[in-house]
C-alpha atoms as a PDB file:
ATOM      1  CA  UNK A   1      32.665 -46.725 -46.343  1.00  0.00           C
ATOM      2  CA  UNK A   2      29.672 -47.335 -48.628  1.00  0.00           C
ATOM      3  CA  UNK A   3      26.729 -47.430 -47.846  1.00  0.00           C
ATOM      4  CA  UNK A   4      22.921 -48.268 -50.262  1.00  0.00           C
ATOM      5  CA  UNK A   5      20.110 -47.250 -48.111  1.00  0.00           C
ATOM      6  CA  UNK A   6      16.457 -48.123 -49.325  1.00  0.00           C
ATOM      7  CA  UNK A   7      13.661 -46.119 -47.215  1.00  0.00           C
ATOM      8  CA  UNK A   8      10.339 -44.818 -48.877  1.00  0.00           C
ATOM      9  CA  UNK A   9       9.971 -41.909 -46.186  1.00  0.00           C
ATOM     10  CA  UNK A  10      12.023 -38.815 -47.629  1.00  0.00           C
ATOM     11  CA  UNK A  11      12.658 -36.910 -45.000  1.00  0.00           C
ATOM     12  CA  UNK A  12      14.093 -40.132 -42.972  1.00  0.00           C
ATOM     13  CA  UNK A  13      16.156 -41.123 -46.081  1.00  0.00           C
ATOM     14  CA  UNK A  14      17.586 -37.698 -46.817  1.00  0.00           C
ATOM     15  CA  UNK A  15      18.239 -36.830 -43.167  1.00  0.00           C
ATOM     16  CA  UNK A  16      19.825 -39.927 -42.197  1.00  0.00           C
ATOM     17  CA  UNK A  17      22.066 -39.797 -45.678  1.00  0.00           C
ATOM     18  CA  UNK A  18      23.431 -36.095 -44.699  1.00  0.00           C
ATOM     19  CA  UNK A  19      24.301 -37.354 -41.515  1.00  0.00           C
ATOM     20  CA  UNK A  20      26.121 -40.476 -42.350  1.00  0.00           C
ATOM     21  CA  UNK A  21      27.997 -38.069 -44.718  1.00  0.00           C
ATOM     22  CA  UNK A  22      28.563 -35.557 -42.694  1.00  0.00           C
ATOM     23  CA  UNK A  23      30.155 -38.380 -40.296  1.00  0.00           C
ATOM     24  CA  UNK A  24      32.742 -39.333 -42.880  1.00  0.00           C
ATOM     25  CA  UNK A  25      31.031 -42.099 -44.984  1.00  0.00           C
ATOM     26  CA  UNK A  26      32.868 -41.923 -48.863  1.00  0.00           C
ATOM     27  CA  UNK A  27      29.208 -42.389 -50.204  1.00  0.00           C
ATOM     28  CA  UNK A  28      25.386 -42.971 -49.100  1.00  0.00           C
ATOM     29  CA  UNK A  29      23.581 -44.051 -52.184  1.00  0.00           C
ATOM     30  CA  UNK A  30      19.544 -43.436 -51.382  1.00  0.00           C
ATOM     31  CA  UNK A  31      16.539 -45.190 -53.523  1.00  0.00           C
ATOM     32  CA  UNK A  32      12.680 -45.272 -52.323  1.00  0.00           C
ATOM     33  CA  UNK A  33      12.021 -48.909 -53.096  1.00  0.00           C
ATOM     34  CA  UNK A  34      12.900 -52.361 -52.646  1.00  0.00           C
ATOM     35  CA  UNK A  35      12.758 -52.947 -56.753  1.00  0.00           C
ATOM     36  CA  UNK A  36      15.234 -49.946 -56.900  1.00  0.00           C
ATOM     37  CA  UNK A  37      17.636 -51.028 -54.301  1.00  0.00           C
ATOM     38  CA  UNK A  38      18.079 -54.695 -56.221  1.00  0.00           C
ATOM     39  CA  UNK A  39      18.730 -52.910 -59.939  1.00  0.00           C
ATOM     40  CA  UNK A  40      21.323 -50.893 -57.973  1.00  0.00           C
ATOM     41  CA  UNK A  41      22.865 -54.062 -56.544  1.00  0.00           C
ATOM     42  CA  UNK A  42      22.340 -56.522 -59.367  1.00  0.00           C
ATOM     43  CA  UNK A  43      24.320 -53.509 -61.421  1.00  0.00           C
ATOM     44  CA  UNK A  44      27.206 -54.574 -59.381  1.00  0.00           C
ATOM     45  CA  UNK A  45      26.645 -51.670 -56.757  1.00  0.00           C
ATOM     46  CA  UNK A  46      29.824 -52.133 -54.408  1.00  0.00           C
ATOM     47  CA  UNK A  47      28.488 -51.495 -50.654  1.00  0.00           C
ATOM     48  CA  UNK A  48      30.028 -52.401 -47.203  1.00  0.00           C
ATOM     49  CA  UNK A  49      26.418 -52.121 -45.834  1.00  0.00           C
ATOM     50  CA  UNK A  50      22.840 -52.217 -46.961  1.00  0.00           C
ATOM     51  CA  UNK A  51      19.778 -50.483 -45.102  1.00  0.00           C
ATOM     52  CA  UNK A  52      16.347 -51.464 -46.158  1.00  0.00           C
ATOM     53  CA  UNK A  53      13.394 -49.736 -44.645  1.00  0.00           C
ATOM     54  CA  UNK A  54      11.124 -52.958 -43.172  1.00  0.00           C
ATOM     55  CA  UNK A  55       8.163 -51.136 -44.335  1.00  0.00           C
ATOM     56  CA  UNK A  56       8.559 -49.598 -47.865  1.00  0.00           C
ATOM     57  CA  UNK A  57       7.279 -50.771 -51.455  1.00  0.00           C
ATOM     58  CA  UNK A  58       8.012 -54.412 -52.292  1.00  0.00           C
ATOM     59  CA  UNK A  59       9.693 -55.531 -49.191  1.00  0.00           C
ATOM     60  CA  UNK A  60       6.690 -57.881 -48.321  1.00  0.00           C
ATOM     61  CA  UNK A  61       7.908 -58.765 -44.940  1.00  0.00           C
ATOM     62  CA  UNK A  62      11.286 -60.245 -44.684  1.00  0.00           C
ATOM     63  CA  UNK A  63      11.212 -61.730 -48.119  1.00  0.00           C
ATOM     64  CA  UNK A  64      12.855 -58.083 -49.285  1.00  0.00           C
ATOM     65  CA  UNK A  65      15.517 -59.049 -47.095  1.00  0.00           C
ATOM     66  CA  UNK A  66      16.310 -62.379 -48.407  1.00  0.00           C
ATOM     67  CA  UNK A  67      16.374 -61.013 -51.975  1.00  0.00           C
ATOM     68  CA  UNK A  68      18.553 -58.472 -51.054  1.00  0.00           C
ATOM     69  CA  UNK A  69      21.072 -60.698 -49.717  1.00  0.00           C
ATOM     70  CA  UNK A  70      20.769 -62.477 -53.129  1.00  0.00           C
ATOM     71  CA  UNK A  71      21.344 -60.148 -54.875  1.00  0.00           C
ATOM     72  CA  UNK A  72      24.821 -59.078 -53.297  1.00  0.00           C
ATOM     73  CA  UNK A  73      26.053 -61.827 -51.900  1.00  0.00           C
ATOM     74  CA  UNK A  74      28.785 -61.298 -49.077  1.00  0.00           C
ATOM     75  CA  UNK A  75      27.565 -57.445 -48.640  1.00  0.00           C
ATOM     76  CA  UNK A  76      25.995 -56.820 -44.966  1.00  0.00           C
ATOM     77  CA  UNK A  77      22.088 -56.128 -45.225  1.00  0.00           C
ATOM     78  CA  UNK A  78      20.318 -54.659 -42.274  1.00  0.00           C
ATOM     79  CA  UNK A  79      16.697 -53.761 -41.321  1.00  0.00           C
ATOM     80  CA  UNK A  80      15.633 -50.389 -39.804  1.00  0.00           C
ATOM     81  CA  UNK A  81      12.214 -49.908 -38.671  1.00  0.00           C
ATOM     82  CA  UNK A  82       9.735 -47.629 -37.542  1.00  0.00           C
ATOM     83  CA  UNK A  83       8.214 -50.184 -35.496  1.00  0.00           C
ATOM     84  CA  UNK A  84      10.767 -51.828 -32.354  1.00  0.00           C
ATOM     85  CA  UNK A  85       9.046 -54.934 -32.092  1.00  0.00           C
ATOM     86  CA  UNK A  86      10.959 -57.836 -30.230  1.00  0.00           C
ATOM     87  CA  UNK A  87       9.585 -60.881 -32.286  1.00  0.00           C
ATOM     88  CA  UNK A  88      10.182 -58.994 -36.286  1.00  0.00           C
ATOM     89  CA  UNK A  89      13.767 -58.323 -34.685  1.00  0.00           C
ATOM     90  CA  UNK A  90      14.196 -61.881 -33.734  1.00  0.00           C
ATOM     91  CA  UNK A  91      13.000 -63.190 -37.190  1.00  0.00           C
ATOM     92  CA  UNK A  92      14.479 -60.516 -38.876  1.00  0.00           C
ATOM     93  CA  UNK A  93      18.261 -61.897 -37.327  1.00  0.00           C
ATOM     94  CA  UNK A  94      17.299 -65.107 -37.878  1.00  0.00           C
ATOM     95  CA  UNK A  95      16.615 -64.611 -41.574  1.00  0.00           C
ATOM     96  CA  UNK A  96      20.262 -63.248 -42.099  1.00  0.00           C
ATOM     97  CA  UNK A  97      19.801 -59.803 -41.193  1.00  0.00           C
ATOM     98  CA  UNK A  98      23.315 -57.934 -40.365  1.00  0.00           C
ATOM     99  CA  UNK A  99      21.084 -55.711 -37.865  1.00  0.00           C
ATOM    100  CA  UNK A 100      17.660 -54.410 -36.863  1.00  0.00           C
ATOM    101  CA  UNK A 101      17.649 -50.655 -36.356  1.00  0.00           C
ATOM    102  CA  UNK A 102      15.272 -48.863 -34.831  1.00  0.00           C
ATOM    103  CA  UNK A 103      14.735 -45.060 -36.476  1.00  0.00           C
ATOM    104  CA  UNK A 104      13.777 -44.106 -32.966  1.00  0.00           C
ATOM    105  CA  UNK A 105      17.606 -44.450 -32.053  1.00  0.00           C
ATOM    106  CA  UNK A 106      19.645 -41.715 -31.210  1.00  0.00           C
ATOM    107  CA  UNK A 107      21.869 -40.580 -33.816  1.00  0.00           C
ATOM    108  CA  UNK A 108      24.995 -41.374 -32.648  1.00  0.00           C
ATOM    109  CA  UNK A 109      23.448 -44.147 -31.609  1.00  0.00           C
ATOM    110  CA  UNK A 110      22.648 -45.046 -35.428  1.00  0.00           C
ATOM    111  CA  UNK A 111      26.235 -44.230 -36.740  1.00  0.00           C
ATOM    112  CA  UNK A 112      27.510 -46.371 -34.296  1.00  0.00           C
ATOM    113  CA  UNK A 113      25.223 -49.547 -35.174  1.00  0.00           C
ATOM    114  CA  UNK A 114      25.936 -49.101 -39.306  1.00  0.00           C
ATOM    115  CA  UNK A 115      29.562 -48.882 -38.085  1.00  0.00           C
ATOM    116  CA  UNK A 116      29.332 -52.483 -35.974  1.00  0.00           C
ATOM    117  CA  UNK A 117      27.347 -54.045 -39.523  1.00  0.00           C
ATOM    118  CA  UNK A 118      29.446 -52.228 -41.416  1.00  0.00           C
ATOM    119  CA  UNK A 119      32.316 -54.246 -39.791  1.00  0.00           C
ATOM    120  CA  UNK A 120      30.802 -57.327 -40.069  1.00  0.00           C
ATOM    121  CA  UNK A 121      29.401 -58.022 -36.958  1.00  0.00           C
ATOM    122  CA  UNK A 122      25.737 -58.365 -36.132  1.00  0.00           C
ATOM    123  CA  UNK A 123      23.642 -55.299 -34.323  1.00  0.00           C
ATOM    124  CA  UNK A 124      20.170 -55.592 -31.647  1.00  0.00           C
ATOM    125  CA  UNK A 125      19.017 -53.081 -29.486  1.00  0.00           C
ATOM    126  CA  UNK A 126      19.067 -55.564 -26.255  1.00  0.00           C
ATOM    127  CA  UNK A 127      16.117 -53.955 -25.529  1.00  0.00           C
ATOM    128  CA  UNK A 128      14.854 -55.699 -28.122  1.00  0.00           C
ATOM    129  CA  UNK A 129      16.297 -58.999 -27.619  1.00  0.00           C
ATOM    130  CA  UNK A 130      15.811 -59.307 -23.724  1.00  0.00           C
ATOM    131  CA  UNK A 131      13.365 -58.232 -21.340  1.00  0.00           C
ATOM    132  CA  UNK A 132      14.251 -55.762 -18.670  1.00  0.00           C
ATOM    133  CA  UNK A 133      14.598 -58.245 -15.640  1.00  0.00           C
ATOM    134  CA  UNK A 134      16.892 -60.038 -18.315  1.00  0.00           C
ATOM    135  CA  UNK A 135      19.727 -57.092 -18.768  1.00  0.00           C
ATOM    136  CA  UNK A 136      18.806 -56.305 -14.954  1.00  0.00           C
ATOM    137  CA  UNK A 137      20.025 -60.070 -14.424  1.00  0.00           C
ATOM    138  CA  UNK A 138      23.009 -59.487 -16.723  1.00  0.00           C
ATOM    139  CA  UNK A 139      24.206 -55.865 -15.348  1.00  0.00           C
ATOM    140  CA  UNK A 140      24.401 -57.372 -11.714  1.00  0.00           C
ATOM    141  CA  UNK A 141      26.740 -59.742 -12.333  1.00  0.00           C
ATOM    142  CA  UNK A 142      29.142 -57.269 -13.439  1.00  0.00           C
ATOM    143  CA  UNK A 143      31.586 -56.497  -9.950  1.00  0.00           C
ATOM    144  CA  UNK A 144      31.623 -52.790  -8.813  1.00  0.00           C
ATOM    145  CA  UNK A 145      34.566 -52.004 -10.847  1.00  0.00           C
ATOM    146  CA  UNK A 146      33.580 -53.518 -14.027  1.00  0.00           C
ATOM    147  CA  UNK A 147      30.352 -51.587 -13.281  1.00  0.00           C
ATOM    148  CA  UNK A 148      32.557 -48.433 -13.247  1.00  0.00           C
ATOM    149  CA  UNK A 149      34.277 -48.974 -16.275  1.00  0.00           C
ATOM    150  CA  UNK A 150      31.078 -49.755 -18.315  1.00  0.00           C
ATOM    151  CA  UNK A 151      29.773 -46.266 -17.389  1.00  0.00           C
ATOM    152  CA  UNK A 152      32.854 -44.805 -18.386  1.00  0.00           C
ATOM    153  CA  UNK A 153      32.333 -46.161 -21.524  1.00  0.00           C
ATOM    154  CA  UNK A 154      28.761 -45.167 -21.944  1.00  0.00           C
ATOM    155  CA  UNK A 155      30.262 -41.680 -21.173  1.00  0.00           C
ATOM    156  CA  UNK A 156      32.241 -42.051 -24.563  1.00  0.00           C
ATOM    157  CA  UNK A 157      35.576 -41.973 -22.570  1.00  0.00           C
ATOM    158  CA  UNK A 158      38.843 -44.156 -23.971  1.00  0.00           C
ATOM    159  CA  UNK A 159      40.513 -46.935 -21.682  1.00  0.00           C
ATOM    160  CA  UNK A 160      43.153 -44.083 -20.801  1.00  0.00           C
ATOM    161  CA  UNK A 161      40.625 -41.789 -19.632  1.00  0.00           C
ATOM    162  CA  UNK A 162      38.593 -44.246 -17.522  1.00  0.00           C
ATOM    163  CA  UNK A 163      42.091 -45.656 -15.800  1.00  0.00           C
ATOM    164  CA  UNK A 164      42.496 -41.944 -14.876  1.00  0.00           C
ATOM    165  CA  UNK A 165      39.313 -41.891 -13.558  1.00  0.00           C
ATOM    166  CA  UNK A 166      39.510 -44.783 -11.301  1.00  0.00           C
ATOM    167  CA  UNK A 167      42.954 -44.483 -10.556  1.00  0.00           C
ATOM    168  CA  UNK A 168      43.739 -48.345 -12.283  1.00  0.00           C
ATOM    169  CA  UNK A 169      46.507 -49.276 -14.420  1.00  0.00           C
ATOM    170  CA  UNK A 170      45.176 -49.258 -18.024  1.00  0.00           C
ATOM    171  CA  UNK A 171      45.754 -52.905 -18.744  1.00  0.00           C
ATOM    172  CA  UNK A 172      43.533 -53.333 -15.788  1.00  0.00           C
ATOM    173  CA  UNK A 173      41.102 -51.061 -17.878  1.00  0.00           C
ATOM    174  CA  UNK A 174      41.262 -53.323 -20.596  1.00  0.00           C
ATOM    175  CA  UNK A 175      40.665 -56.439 -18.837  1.00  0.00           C
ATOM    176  CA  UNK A 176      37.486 -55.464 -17.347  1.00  0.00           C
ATOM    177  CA  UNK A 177      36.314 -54.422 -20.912  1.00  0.00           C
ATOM    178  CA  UNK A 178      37.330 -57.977 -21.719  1.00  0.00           C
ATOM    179  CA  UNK A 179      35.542 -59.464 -19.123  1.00  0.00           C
ATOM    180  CA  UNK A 180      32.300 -56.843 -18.736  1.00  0.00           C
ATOM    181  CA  UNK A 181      31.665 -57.620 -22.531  1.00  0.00           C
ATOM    182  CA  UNK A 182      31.823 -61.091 -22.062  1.00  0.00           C
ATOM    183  CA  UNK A 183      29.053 -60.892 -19.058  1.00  0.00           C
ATOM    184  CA  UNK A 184      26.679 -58.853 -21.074  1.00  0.00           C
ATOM    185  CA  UNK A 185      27.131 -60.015 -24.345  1.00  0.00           C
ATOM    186  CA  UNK A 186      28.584 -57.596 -26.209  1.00  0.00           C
ATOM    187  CA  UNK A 187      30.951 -57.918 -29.428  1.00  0.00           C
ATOM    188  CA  UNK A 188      32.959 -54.902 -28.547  1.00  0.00           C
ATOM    189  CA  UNK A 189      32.815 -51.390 -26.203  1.00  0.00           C
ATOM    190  CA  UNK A 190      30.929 -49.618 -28.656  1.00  0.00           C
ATOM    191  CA  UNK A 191      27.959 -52.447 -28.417  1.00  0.00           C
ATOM    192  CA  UNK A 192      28.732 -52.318 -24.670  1.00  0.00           C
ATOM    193  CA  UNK A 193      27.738 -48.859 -24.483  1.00  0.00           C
ATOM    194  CA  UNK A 194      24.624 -49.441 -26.299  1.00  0.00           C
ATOM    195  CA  UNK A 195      23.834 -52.088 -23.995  1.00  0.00           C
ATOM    196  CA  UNK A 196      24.483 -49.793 -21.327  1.00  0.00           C
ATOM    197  CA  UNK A 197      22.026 -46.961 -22.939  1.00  0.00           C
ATOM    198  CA  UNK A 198      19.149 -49.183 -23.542  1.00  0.00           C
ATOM    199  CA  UNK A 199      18.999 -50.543 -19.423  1.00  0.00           C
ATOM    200  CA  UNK A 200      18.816 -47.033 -18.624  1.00  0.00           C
ATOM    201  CA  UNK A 201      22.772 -46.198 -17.305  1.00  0.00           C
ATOM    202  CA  UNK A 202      23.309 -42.688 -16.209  1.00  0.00           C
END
């Protein structure tokens, strides 16, 4: 996986590169500016993913964002952000944005968003995007044992693991992902567990 990551703050660029590299990306290409991020994509730069700091030089708002995305058409382009605001993260998804990313996230936390963009689908702290009596609302209409399972899954455990657990078949497992995902509105487990993170599950 390839990744171009614009951010103006060094230490933030370089740490966040050594990590995504040190998690198996193939390459993390790092420049300080908006300018510099569209030479190395109008160059023909080929990227699964895009990261542009909200913030740095030339991004004036979310118009960085739009030229980004015309510069490499079909190419994932995501916003991370010093600042977790709820209405730039809206616009920010609205305008086309792959994902808004927060640098205040966890690491793992992080590798696991750029993998869901990565991937093609689209990535919000629902912290961000609901308010907590919202995700409160949408965690209690998950049953007890769907309610299990999600915590199992915030614990980073597989399907197998979590049928052990509970003593269930592992189809069974599998269903309640199906069906716990639905509720909450999550693409997948991994955005599951985030969902479960961010309303506080132990």
């Amino acid at each position: 996986m390839r990744l171009l990551l614009a951010d103006d703050h060094d230490l933030v660029r370089e740490t966040l590169a050594a990590f995504l590299l040190a998690e198996g990306f193939e390459e993390v290409r790092c420049v300080a500016t908006l300018p510099e991020a569209l030479a190395v994509l109008r160059a023909g730069g080929a990227f699964d993913l895009v990261l542009l700091d909200y913030s740095m030089p030339g991004m004036n708002g979310l118009d960085g964002l739009a030229l980004a995305r015309a510069a490499a058409p079909g190419v994932p382009v995501a916003i991370i952000t010093g600042t977790a605001q709820r209405d730039l993260a809206e616009a920010a998804l609205a305008a086309g944005a792959a994902g808004f990313v927060p640098k205040t996230m966890a690491a793992r936390a992080m590798i696991a968003a750029v993998h869901l963009m990565a991937s093609g689908d689209v990535f919000a702290p629902i912290s961000l995007l609901l308010n907590e009596p919202e995700i409160a609302a949408a965690l209690q209409t998950l049953t007890r044992r769907e309610t299990d399972v999600l915590r199992g899954i915030r614990e980073g455990k597989s399907n197998k693991e979590i049928a052990r657990d509970l003593d269930l078949q592992e189809v069974t497992v599998k269903l309640h992902v199906k069906t716990l995902s639905r509720k909450l509105g999550a693409k997948n487990r991994t955005h599951a567990a985030m969902i479960a993170r961010d309303a506080g599950m132990s």
